[in-house]
PDB file of N, CA and C in Angstrom:
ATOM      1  N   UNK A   1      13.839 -28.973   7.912  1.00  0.00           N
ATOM      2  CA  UNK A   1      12.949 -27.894   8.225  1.00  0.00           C
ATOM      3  C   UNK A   1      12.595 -27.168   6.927  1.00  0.00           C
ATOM      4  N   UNK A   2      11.260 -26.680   6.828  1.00  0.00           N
ATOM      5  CA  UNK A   2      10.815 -26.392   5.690  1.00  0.00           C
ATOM      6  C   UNK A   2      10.928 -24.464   5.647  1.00  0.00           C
ATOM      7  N   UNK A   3      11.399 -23.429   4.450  1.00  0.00           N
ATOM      8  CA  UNK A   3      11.456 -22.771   4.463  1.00  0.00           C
ATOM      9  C   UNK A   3      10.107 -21.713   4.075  1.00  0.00           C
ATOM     10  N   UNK A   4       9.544 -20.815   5.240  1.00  0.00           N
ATOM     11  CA  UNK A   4       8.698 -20.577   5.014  1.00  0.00           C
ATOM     12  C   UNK A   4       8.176 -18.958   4.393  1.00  0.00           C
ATOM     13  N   UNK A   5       7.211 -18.750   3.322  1.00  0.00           N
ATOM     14  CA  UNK A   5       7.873 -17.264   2.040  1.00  0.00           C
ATOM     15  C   UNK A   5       6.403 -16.751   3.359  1.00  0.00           C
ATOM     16  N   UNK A   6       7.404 -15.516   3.772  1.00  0.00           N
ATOM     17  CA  UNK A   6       6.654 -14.447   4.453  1.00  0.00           C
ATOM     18  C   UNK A   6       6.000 -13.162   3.208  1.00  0.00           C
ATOM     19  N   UNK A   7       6.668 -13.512   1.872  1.00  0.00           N
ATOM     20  CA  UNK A   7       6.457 -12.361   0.685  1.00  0.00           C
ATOM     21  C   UNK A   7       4.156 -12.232   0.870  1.00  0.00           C
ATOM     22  N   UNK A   8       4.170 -13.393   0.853  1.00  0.00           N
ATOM     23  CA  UNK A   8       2.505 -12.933   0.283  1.00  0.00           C
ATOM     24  C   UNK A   8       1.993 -12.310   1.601  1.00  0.00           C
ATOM     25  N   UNK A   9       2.836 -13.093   2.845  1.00  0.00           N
ATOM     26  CA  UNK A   9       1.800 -11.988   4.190  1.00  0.00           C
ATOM     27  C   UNK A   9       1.859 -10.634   4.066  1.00  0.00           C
ATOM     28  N   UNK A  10       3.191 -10.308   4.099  1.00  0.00           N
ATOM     29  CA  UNK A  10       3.788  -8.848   3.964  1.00  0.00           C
ATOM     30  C   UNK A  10       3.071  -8.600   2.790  1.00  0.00           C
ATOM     31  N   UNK A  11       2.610  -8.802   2.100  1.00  0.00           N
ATOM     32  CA  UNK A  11       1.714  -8.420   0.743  1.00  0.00           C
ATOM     33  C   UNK A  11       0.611  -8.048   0.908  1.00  0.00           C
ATOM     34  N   UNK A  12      -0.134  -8.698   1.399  1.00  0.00           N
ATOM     35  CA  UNK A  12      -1.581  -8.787   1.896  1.00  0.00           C
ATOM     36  C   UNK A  12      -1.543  -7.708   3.332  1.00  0.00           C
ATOM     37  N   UNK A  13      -0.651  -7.519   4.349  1.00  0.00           N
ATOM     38  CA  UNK A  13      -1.124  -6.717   5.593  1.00  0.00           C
ATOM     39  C   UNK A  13      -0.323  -5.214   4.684  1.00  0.00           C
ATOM     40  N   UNK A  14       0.733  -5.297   4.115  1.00  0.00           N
ATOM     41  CA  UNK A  14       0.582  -3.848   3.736  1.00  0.00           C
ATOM     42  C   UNK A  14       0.123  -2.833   3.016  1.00  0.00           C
ATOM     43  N   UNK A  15      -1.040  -4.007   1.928  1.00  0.00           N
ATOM     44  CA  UNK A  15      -1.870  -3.733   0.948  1.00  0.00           C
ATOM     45  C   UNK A  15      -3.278  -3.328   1.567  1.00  0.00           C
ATOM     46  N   UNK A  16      -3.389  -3.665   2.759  1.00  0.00           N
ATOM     47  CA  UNK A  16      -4.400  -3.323   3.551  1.00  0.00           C
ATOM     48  C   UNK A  16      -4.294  -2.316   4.343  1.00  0.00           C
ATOM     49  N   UNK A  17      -2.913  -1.930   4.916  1.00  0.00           N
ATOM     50  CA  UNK A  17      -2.311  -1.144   5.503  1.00  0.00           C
ATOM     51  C   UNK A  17      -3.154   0.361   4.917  1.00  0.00           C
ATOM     52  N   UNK A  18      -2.206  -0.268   3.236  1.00  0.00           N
ATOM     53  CA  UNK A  18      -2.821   1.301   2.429  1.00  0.00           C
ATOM     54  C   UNK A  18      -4.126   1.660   1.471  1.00  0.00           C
ATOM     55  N   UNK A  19      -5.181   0.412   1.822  1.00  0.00           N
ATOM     56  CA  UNK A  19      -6.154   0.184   1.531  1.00  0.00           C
ATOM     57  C   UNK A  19      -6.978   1.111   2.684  1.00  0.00           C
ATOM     58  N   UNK A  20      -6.564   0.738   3.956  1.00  0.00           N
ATOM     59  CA  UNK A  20      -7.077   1.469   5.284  1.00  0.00           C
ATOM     60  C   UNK A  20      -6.555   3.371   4.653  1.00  0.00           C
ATOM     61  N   UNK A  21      -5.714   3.144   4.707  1.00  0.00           N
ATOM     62  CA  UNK A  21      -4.951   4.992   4.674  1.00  0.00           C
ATOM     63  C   UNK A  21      -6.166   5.248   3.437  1.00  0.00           C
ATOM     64  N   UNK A  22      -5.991   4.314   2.210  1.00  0.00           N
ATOM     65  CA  UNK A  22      -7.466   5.063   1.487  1.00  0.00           C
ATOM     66  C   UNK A  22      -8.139   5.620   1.483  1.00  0.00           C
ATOM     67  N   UNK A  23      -8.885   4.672   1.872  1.00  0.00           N
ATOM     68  CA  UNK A  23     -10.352   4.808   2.304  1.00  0.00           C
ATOM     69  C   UNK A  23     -10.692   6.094   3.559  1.00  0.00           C
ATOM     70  N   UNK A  24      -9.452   6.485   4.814  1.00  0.00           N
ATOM     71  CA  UNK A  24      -9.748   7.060   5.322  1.00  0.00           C
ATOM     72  C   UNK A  24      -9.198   8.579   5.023  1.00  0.00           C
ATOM     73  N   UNK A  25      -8.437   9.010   3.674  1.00  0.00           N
ATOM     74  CA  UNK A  25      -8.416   9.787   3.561  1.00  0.00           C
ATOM     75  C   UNK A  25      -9.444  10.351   1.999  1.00  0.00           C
ATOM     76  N   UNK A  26     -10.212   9.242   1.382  1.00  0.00           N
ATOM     77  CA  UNK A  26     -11.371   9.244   0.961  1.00  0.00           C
ATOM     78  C   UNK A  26     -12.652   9.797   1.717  1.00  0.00           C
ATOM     79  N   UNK A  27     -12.771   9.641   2.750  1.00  0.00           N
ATOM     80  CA  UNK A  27     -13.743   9.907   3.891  1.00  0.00           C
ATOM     81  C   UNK A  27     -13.398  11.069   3.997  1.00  0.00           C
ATOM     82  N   UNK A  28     -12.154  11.564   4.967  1.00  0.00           N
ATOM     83  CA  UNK A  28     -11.727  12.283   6.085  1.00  0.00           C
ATOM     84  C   UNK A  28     -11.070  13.407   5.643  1.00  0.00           C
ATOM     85  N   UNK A  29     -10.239  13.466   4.373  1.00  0.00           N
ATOM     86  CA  UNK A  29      -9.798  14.771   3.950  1.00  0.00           C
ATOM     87  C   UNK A  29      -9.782  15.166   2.430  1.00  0.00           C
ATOM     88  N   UNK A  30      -9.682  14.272   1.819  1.00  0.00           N
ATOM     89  CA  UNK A  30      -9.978  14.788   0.264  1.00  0.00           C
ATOM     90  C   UNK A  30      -9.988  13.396  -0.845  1.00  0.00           C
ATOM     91  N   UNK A  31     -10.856  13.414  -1.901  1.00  0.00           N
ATOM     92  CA  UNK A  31     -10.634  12.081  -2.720  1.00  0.00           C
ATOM     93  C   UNK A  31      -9.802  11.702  -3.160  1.00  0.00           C
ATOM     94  N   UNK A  32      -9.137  12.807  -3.730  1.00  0.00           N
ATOM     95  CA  UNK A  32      -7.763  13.159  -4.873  1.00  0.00           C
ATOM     96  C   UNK A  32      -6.474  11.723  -4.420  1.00  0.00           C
ATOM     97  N   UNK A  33      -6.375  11.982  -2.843  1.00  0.00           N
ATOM     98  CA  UNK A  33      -5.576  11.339  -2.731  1.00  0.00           C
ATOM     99  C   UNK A  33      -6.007  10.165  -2.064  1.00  0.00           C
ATOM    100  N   UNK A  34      -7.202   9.530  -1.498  1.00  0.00           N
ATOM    101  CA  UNK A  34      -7.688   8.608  -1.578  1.00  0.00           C
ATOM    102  C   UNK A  34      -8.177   7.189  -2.624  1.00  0.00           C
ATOM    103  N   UNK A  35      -8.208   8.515  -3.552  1.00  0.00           N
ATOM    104  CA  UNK A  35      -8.142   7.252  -4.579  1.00  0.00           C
ATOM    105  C   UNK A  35      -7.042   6.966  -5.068  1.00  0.00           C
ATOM    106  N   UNK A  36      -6.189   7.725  -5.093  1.00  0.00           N
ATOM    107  CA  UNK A  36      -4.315   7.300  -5.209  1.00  0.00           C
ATOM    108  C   UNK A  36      -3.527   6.207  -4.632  1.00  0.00           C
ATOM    109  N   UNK A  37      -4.088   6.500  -2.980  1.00  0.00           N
ATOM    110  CA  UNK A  37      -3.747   4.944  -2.082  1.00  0.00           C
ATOM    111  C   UNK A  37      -4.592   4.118  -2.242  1.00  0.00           C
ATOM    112  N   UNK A  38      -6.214   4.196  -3.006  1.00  0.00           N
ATOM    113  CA  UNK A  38      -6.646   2.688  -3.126  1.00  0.00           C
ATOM    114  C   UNK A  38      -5.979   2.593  -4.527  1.00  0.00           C
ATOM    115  N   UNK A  39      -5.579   3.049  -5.510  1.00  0.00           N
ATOM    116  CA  UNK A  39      -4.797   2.545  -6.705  1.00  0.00           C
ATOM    117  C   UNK A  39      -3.040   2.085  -6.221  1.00  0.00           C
ATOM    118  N   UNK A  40      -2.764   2.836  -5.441  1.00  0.00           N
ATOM    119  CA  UNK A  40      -1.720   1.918  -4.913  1.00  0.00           C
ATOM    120  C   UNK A  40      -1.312   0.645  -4.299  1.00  0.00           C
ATOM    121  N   UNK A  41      -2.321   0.178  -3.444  1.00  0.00           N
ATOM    122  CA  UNK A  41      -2.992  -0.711  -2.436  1.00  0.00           C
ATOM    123  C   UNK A  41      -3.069  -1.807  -3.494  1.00  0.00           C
ATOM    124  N   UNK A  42      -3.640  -1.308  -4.482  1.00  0.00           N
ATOM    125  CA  UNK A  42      -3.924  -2.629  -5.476  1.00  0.00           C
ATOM    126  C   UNK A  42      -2.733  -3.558  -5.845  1.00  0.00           C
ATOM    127  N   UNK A  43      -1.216  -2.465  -5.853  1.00  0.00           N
ATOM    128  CA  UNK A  43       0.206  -3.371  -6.381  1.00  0.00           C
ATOM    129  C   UNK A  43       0.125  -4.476  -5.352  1.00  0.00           C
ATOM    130  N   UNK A  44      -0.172  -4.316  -3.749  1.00  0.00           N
ATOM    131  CA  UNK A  44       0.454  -4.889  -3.233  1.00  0.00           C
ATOM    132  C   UNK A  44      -0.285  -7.014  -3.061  1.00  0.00           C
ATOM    133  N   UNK A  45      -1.870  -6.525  -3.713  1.00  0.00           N
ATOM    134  CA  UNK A  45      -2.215  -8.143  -3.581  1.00  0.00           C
ATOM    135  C   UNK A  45      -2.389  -8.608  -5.024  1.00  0.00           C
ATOM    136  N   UNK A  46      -1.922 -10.188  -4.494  1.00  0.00           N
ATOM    137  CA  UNK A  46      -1.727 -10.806  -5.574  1.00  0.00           C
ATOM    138  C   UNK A  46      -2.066 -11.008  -6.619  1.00  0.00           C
ATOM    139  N   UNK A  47      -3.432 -10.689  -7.173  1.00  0.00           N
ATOM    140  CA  UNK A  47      -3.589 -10.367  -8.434  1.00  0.00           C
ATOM    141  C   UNK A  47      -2.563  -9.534  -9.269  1.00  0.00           C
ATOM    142  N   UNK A  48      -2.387  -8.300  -8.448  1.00  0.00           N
ATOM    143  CA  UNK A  48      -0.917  -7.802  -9.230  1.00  0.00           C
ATOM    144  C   UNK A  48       0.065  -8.376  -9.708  1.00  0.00           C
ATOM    145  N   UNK A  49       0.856  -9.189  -9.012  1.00  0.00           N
ATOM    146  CA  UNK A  49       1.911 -10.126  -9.337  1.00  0.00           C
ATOM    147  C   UNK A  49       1.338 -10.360 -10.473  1.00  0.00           C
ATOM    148  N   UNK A  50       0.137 -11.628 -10.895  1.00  0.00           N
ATOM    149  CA  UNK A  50      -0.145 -12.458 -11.993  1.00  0.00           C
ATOM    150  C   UNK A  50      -0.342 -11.272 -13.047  1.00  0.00           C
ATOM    151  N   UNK A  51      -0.977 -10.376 -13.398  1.00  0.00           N
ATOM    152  CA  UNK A  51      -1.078  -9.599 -14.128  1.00  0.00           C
ATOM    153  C   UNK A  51       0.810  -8.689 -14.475  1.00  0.00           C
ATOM    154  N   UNK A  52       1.300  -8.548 -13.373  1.00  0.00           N
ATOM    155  CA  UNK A  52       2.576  -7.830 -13.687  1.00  0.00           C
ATOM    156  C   UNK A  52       3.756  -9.179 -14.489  1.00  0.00           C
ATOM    157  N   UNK A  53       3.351 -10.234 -13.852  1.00  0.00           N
ATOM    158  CA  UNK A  53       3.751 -11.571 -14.960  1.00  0.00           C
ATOM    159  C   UNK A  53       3.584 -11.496 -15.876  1.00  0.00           C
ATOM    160  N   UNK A  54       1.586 -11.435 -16.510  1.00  0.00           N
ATOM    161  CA  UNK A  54       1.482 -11.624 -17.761  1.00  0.00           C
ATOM    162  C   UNK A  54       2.001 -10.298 -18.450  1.00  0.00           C
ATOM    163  N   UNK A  55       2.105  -9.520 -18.011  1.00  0.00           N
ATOM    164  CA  UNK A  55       2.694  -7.952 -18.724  1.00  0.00           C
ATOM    165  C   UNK A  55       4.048  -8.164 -18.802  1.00  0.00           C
ATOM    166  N   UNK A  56       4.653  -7.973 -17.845  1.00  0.00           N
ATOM    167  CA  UNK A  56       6.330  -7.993 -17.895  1.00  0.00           C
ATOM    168  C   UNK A  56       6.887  -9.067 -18.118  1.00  0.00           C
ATOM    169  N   UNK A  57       6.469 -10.475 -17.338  1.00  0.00           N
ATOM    170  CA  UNK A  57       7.120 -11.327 -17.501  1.00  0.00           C
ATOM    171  C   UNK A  57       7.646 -11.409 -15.776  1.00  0.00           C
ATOM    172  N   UNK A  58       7.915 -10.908 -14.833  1.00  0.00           N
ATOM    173  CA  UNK A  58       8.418 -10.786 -13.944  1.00  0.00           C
ATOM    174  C   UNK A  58       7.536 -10.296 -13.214  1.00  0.00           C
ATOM    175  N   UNK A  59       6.756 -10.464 -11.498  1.00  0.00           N
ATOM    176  CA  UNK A  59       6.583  -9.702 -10.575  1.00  0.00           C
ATOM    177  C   UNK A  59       6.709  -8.728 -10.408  1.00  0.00           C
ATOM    178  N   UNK A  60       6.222  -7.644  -9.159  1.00  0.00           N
ATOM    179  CA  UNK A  60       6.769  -6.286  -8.753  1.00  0.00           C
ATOM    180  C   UNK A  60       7.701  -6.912  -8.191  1.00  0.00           C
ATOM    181  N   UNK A  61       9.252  -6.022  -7.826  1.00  0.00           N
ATOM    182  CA  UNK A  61       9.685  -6.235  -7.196  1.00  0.00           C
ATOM    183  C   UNK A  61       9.233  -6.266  -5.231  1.00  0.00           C
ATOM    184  N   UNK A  62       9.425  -6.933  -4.408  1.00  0.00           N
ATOM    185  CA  UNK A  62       9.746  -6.828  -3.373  1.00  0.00           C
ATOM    186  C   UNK A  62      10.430  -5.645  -2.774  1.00  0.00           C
ATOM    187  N   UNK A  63      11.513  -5.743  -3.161  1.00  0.00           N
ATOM    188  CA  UNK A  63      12.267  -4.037  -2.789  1.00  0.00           C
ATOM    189  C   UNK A  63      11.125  -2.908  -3.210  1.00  0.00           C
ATOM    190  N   UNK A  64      10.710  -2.968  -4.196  1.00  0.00           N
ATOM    191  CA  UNK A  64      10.216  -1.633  -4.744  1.00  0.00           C
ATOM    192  C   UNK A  64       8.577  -1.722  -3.716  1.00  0.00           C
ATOM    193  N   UNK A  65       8.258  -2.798  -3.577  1.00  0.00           N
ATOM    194  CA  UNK A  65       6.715  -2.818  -2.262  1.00  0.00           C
ATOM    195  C   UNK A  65       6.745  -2.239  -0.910  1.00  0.00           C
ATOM    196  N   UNK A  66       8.447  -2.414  -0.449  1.00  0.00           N
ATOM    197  CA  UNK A  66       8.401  -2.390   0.974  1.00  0.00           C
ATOM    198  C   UNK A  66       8.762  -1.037   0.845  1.00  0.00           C
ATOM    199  N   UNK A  67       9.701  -0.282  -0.608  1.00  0.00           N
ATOM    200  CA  UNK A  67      10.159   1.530   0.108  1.00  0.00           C
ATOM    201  C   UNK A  67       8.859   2.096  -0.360  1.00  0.00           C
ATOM    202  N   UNK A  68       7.914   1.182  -1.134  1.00  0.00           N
ATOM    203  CA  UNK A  68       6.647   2.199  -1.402  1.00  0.00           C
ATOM    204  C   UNK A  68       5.584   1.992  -0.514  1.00  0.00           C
ATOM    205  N   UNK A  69       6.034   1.084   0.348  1.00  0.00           N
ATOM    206  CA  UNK A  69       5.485   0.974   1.815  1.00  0.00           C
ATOM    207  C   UNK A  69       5.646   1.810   2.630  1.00  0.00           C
ATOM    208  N   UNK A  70       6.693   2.254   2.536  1.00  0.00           N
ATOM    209  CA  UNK A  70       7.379   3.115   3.906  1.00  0.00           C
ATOM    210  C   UNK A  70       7.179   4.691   3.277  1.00  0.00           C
ATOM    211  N   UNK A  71       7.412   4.805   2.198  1.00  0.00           N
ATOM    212  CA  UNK A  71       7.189   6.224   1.335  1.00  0.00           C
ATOM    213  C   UNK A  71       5.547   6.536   2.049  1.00  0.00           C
ATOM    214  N   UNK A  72       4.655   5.916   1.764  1.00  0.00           N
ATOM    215  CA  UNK A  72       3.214   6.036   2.047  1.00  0.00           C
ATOM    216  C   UNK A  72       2.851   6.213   3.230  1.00  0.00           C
ATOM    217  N   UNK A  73       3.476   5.290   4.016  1.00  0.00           N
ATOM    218  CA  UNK A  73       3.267   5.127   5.521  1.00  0.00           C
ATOM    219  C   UNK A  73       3.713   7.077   6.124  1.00  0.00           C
ATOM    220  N   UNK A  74       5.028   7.085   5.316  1.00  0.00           N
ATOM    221  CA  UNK A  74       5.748   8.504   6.008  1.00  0.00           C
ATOM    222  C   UNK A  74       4.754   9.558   5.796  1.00  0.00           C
ATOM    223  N   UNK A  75       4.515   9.506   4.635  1.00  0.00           N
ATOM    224  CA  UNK A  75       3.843  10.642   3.782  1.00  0.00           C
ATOM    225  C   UNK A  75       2.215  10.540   4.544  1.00  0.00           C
ATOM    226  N   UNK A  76       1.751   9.735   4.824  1.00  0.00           N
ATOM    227  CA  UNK A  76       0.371   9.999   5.703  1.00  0.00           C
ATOM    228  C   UNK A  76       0.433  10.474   6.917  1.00  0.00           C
ATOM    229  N   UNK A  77       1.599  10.079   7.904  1.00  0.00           N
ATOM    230  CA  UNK A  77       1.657  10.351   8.890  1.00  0.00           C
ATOM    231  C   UNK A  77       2.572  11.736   9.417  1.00  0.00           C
ATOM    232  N   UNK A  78       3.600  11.884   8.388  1.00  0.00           N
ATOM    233  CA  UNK A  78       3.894  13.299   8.331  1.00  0.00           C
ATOM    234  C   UNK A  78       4.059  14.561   7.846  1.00  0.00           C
ATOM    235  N   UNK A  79       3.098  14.378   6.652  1.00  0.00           N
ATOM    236  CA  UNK A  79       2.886  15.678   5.937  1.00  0.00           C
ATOM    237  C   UNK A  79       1.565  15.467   5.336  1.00  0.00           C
ATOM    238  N   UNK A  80       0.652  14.422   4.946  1.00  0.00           N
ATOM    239  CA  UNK A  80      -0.489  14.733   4.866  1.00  0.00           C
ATOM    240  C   UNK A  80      -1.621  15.416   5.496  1.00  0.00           C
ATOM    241  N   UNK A  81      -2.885  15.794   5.418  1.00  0.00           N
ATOM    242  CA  UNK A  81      -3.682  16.059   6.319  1.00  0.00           C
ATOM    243  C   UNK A  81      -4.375  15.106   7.375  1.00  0.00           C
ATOM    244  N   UNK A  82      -4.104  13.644   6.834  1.00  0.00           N
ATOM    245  CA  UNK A  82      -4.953  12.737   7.631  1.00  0.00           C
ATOM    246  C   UNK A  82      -3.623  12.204   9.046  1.00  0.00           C
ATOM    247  N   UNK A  83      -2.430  12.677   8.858  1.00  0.00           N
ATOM    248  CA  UNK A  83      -1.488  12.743   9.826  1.00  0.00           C
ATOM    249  C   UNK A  83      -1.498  13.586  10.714  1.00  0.00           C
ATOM    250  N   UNK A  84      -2.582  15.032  10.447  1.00  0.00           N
ATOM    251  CA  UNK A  84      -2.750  16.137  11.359  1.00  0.00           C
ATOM    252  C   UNK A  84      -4.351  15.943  12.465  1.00  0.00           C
ATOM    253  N   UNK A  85      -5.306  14.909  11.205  1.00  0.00           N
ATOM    254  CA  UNK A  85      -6.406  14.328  11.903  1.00  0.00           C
ATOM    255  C   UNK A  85      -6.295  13.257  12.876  1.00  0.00           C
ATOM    256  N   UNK A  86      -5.373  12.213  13.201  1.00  0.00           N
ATOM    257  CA  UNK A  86      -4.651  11.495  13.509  1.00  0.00           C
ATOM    258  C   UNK A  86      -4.128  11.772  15.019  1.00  0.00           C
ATOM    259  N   UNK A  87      -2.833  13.008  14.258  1.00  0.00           N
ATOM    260  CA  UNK A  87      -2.376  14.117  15.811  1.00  0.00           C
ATOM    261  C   UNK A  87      -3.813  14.536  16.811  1.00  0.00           C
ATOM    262  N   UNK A  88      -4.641  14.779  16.228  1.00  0.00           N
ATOM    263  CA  UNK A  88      -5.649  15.486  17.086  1.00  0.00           C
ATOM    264  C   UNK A  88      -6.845  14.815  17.859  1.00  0.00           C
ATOM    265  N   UNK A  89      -6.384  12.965  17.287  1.00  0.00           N
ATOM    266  CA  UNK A  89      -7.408  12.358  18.496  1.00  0.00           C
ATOM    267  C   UNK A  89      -6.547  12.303  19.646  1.00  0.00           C
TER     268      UNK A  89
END
């Protein structure tokens, strides 16, 4: 049985994840931090890797994608403003 790397899915849906949070707090409540999550969004697809190769020598870590996954995810949904726009549909 062949072992199969879930790393690039989880790459790609949570890079979109915070590609989405972007863009909608680009729209919906202020740029400042819209353009923060589309500069974040960018670690998570693969172009990053190849570029964090040719720089470091090494990838992002994995560990460091998924708590800056969850850091982002928290932080939109419970203390940003687009977590209070959110509450109110």
């Amino acid at each position: 049985m062949r072992d199969i790397d879930l790393s690039p899915l989880f790459s790609w849906l949570i890079g979109l994840v915070v590609f989405t949070i972007g863009v909608s707090n680009l729209l919906l409540v202020h740029p400042v931090p819209g353009i923060v999550f589309l500069l974040l969004s960018a670690l998570y697809f693969p172009p990053a890797d190849a570029l964090s190769m040719k720089i470091f020598g090494r990838p992002v870590p994995m560990v460091f994608k998924v708590i800056l996954g969850f850091v982002i995810i928290w932080f939109t949904l419970g203390v940003s403003d687009l977590g209070d726009i959110i509450d109110d549909l």
